[in-house]
Protein backbone atom coordinates (compact mmCIF):
# COMPACT_ATOMS: atom_id res chain seq x y z
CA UNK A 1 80.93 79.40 97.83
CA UNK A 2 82.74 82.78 97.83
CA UNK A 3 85.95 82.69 96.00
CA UNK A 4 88.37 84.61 97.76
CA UNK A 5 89.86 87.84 95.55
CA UNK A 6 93.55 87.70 94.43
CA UNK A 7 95.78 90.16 95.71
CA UNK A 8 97.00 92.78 93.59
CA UNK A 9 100.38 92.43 92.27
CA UNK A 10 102.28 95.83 90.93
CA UNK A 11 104.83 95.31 88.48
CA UNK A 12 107.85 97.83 88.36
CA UNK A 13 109.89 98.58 85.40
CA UNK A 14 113.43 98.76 85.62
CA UNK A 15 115.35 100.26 82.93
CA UNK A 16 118.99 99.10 83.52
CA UNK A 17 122.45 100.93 81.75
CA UNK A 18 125.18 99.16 82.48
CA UNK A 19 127.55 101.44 80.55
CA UNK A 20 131.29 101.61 80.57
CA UNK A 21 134.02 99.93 82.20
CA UNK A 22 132.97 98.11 85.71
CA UNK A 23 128.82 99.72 85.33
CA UNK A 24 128.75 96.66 83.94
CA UNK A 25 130.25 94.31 86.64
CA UNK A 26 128.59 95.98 89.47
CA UNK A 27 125.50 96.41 87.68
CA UNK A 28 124.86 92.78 86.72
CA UNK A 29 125.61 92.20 90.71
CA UNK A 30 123.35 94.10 92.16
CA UNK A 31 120.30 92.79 89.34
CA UNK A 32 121.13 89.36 91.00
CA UNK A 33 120.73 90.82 94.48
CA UNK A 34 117.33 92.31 93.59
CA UNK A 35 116.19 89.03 91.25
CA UNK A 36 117.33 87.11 94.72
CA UNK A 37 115.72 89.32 97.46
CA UNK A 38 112.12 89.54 95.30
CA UNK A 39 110.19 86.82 97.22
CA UNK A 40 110.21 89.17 99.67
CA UNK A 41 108.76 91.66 97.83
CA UNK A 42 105.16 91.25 98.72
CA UNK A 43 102.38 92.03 95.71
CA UNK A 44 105.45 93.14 93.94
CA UNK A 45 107.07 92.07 90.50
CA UNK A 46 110.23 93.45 88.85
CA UNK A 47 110.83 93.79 85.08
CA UNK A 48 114.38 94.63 83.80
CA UNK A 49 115.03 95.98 80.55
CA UNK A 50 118.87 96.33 79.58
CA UNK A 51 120.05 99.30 77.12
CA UNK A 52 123.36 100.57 75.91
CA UNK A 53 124.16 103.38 76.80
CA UNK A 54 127.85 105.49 77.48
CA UNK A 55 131.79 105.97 75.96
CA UNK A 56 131.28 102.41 74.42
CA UNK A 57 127.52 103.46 72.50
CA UNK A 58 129.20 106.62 71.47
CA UNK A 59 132.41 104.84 69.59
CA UNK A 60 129.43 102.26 68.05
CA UNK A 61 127.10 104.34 66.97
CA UNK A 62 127.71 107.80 67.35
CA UNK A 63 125.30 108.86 70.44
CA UNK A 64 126.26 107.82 74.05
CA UNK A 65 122.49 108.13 75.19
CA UNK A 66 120.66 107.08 72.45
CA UNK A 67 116.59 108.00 72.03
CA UNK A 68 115.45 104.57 72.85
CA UNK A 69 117.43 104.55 75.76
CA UNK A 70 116.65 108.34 76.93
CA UNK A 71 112.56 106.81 76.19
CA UNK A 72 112.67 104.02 78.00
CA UNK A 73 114.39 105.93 80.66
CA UNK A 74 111.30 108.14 81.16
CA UNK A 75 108.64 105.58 80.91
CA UNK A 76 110.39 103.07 83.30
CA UNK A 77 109.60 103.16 87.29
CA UNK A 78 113.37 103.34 87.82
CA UNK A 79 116.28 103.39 86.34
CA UNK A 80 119.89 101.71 87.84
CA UNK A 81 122.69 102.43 86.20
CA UNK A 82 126.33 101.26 86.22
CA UNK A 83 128.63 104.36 85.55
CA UNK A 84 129.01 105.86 82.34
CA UNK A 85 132.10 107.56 80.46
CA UNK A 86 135.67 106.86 79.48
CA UNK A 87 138.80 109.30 80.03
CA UNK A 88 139.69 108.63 76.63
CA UNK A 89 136.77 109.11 74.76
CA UNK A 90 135.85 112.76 74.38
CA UNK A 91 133.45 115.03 72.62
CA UNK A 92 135.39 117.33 69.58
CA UNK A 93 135.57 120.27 72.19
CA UNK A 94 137.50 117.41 75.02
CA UNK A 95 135.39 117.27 77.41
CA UNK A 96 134.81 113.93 78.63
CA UNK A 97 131.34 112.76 77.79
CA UNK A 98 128.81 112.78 80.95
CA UNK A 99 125.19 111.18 79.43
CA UNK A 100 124.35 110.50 82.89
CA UNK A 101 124.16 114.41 83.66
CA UNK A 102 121.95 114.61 80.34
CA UNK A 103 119.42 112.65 82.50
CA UNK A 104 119.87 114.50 85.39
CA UNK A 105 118.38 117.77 83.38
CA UNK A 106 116.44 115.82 80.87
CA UNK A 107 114.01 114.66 83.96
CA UNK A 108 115.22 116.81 86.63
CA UNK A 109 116.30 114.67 88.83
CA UNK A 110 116.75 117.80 91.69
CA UNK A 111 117.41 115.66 94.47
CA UNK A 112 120.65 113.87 94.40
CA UNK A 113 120.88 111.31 97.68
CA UNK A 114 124.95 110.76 98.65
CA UNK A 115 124.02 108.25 101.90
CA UNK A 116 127.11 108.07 103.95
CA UNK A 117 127.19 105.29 106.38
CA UNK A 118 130.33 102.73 108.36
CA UNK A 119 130.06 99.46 108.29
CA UNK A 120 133.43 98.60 109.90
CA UNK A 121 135.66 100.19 111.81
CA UNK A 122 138.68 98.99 109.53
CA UNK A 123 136.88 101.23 106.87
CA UNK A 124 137.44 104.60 107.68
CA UNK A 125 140.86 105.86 107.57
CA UNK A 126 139.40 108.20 110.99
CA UNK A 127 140.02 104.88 113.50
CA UNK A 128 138.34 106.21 116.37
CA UNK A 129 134.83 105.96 114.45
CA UNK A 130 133.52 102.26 115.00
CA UNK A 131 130.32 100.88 112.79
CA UNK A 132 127.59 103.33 112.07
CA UNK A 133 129.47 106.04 114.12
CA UNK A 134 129.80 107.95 110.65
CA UNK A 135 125.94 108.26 109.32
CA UNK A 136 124.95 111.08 107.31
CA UNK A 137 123.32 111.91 104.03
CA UNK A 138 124.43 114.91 101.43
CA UNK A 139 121.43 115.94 99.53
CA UNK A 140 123.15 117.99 96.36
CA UNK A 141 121.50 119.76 94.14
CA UNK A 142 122.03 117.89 90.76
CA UNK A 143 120.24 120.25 87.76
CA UNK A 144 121.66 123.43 88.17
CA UNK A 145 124.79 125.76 90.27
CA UNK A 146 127.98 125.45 88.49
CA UNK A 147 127.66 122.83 86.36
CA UNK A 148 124.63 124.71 84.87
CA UNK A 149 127.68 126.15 82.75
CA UNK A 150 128.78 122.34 81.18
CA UNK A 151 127.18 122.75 77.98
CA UNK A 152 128.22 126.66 76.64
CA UNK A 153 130.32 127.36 73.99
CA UNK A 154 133.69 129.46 74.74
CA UNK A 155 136.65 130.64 72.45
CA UNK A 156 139.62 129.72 74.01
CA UNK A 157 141.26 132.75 71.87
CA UNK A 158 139.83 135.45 73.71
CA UNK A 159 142.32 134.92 76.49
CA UNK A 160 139.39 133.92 79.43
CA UNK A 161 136.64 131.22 79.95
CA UNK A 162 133.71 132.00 82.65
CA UNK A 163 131.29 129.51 83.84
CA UNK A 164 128.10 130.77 85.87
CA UNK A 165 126.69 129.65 88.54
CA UNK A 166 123.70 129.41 88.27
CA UNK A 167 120.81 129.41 91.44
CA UNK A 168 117.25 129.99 91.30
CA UNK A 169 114.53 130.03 93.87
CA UNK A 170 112.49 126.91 92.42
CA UNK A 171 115.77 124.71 92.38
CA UNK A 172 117.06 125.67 95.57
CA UNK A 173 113.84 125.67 97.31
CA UNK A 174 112.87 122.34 96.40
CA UNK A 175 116.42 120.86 96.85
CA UNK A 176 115.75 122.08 100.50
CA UNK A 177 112.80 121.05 101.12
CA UNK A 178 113.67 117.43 100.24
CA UNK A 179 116.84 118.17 102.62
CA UNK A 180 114.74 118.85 105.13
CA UNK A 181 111.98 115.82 104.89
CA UNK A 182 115.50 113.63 104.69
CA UNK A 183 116.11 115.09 108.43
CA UNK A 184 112.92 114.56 109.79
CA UNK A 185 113.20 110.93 108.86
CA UNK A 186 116.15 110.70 110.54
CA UNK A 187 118.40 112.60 113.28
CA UNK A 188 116.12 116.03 112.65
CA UNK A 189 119.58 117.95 111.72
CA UNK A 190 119.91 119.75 108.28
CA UNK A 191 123.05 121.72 107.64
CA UNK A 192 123.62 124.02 103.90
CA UNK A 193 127.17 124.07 102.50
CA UNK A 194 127.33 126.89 100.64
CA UNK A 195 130.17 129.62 100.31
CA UNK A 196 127.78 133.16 101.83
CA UNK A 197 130.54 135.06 102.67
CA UNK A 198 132.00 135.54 99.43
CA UNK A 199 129.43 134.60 96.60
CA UNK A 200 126.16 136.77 95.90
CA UNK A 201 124.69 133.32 94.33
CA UNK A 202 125.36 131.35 98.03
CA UNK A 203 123.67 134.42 99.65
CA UNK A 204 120.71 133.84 97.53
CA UNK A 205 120.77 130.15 98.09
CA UNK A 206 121.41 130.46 102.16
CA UNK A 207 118.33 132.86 102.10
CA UNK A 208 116.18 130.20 100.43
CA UNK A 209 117.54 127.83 102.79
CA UNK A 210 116.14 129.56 105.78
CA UNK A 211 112.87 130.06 104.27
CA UNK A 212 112.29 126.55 103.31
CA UNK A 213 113.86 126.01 107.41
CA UNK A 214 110.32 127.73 108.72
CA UNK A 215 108.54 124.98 107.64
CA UNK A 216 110.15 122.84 109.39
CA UNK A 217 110.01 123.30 113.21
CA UNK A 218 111.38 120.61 114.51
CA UNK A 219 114.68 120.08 112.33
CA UNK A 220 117.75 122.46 113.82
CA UNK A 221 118.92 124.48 110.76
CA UNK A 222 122.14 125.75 110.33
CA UNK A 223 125.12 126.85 108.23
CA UNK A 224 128.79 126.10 107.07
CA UNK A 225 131.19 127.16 104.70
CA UNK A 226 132.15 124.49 102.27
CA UNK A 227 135.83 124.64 103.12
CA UNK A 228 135.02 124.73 106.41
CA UNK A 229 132.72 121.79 106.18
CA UNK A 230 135.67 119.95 103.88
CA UNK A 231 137.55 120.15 107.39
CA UNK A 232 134.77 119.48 109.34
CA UNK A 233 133.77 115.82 107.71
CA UNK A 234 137.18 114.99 108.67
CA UNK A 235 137.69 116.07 112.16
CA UNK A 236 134.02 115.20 113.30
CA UNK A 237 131.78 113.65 110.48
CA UNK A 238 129.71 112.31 113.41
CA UNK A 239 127.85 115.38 113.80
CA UNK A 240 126.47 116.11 110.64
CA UNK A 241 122.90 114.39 109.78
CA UNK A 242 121.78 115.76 106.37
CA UNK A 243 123.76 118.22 104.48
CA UNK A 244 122.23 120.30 101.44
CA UNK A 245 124.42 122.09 99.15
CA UNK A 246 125.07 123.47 95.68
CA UNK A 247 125.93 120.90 92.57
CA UNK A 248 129.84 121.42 92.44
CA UNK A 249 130.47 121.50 96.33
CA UNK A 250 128.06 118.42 96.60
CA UNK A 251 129.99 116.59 93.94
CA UNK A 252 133.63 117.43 95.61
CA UNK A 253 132.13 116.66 99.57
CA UNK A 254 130.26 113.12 98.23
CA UNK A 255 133.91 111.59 97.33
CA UNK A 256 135.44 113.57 100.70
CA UNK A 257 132.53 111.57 102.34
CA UNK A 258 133.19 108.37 100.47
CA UNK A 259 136.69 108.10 101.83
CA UNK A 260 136.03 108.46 105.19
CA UNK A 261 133.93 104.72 104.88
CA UNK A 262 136.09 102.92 102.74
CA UNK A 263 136.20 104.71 99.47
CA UNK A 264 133.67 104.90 96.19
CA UNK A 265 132.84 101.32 96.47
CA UNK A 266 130.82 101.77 99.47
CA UNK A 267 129.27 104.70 98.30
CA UNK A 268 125.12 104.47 96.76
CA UNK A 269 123.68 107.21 95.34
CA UNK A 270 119.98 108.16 93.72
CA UNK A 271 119.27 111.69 91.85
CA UNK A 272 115.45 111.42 92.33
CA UNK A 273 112.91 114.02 90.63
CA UNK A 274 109.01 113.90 91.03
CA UNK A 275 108.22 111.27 88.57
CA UNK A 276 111.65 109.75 87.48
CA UNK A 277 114.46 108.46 89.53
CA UNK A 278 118.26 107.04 88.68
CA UNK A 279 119.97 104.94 90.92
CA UNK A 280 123.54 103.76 90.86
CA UNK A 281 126.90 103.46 92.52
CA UNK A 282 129.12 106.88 93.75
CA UNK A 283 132.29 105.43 91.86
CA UNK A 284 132.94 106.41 87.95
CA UNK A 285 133.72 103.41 85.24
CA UNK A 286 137.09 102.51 86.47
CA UNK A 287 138.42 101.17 82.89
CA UNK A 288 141.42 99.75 84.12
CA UNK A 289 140.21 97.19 86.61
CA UNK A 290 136.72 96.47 84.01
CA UNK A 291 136.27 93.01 83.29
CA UNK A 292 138.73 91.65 85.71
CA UNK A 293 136.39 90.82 88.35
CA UNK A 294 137.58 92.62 91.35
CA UNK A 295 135.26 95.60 91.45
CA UNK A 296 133.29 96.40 94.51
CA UNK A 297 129.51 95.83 93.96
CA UNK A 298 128.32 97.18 97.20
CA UNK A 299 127.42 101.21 96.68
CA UNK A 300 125.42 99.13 93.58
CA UNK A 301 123.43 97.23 95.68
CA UNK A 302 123.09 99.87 97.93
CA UNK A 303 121.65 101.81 95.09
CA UNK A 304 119.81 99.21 94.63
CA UNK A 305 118.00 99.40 97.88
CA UNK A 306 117.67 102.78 97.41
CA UNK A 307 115.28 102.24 94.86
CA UNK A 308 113.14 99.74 96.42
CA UNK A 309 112.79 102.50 99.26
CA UNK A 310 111.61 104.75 96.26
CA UNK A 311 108.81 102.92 95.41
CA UNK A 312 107.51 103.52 98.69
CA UNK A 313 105.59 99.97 98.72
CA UNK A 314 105.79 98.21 101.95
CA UNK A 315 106.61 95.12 100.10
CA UNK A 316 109.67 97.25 98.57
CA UNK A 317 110.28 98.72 101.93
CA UNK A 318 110.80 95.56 103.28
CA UNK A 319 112.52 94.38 99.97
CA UNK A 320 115.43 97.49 100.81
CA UNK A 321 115.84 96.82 104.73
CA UNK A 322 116.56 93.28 103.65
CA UNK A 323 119.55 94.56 101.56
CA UNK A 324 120.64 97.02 103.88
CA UNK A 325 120.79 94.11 106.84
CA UNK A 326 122.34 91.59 104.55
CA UNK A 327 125.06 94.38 103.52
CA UNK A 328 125.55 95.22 106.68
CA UNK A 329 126.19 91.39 108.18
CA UNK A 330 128.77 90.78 105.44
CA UNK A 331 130.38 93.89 106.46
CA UNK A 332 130.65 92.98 109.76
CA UNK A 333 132.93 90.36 108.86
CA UNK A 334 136.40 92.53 107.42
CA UNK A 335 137.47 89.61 105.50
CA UNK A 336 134.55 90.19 103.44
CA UNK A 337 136.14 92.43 101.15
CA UNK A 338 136.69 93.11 97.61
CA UNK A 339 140.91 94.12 96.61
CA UNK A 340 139.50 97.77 96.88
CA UNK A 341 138.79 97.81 100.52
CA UNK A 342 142.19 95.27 101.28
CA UNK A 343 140.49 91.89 100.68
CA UNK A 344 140.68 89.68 97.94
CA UNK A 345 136.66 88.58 97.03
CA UNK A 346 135.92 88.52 93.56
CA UNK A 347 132.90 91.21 92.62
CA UNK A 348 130.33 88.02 92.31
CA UNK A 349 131.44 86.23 95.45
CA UNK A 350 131.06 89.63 97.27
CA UNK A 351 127.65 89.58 96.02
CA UNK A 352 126.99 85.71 96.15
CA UNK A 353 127.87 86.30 100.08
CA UNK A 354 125.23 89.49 100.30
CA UNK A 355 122.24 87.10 98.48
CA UNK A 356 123.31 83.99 100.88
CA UNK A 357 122.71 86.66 103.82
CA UNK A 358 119.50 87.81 102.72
């Protein structure tokens, strides 16, 4: 007798930071969503692995990323984090402490994903857009540009502070290129957002651009100024398909983006790099609603999803599209809303209703 073979089982490693303020509502959410949704997660197991991390580490123990954290970070298959940071807890200097961009450079997480996508028509503040009307991705470059300047010292004395902006081929080329293999996945649209009529650096960057554009036939490439495209998302957000653009315009156009589908709470995001990727919601740590219960879950879960599309599996694949469908029905419904988007679900019955609809 021939004893059939077992099939192979992959298990993932999830290192998850809840951090500060409502990271860790959301967070704890969307671990039940992914705990709920594994059965369907053919030949595939997931392990999570909590760490401290953010404002709260910092006032503890003196480092708001600490080295086991930051290690566990890089070994894991993924990481999902909550949010990270508190206004009033500051480095000497005052700036407001931002571990989550340490990873970002630490592991070079290029590639940050801002999916923007309706789920109801009572949403969007633009009411002629009905459900998935408003569907586009911002791909922003998340390890260099302007914030390349965060960590230099200045003296305040001299009378001037300059930050530089920092754009090099490698970066933008590969930021690009991932722009582009977004589009082909999709609607086979990729616009840059840059600012080429004034700055040398976006001149650089556009030129890139239409390099990387060549080697991709079938994807219509073109341009637009970032204040241009600030008044674009609002007047017709339906015809953009994947934008690409620098790290400071990306991280002013993602929360432009957010509003126009119901605010940061419906907002995912990953900041993916070739062997390490971070997953977590749009929205920052929100102190003064933490704890109370009414946070919105759903750009977690999203994120969520996100990774399980990562892993590239079709077990995970299937695992994500579950999400995204279950999302999507509760959506449907607008009663189903947390106080953020005018409703008055509690962040675990929002997600209780997302695992009964998987």
């Amino acid at each position: 007798m021939i004893s059939e073979a077992k099939p192979t089982v992959r298990t993932f490693d999830i290192a998850v930071l809840p951090g500060d303020g409502i990271g860790v509502d959301v967070t704890r959410e969307a671990v039940r969503v992914l705990k709920a949704v594994a059965p369907a997660l053919d030949g595939i197991n997931l392990s999570f692995h909590a760490y401290n991390v953010g404002a709260a580490e910092y006032l503890r123990s003196g480092n708001p990323l600490p080295a086991d954290a930051l290690e566990a970070c890089g070994k894991a298959d993924a990481v999902l984090l909550g949010a990270m940071g508190l206004p009033s807890v500051r480095w000497p200097d005052g700036k407001e402490m931002t571990p989550q961009l340490d990873l970002r450079e630490k592991f070079q997480l290029y590639c940050g994903l801002r999916p923007i996508r309706l789920y109801h028509e009572q949403d969007t503040p633009l009411k002629r857009y009905k459900a998935g009307e408003i569907d586009f991705v911002i791909v922003r470059e998340s390890t260099e540009g302007l914030f390349s300047a965060r960590l230099s010292q200045t003296d305040a004395a001299k009378g001037e502070v300059c930050d530089i902006m920092r754009i090099t081929r490698a970066g933008s080329e590969r930021v690009c290129r991932a722009a582009f293999e977004q589009a082909m996945q999709r609607r086979k649209h990729c616009t840059l957002v840059d600012k080429a009529n004034v700055l040398p650096s976006m001149v650089y960057f556009r030129s890139v651009f239409d390099d990387v554009a060549k080697e991709f036939p079938a994807v219509k490439a073109d341009h637009c100024y970032v204040d241009a495209a600030a008044l674009y998302l609002v007047q017709r957000p339906h015809t953009f398909d994947v934008i690409v653009t620098e790290n400071m315009f990306g991280d002013i156009l993602s929360d432009l983006a957010a509003g126009l589908i119901g605010g940061m709470g419906m907002a995912p995001s990953a900041d993916i790099g070739e062997t390490c990727a971070v997953f977590q919601p749009s929205h920052g740590s929100a102190p003064d609603i933490a704890g109370k219960g009414i946070a919105n879950p759903i750009a977690t879960i999203l994120s969520a999803a996100l990774m399980l599309e990562w892993f590239e599996l079709p077990g995970a694949l299937n695992g994500a599209q579950r999400i995204r469908h279950a999302v999507e029905t509760v959506l449907a419904d607008p009663a189903n809303r947390t106080p953020d988007g005018g409703g008055n679900l509690t962040t675990t019955q929002m997600a209780d209703k997302v695992i009964m609809s998987l």
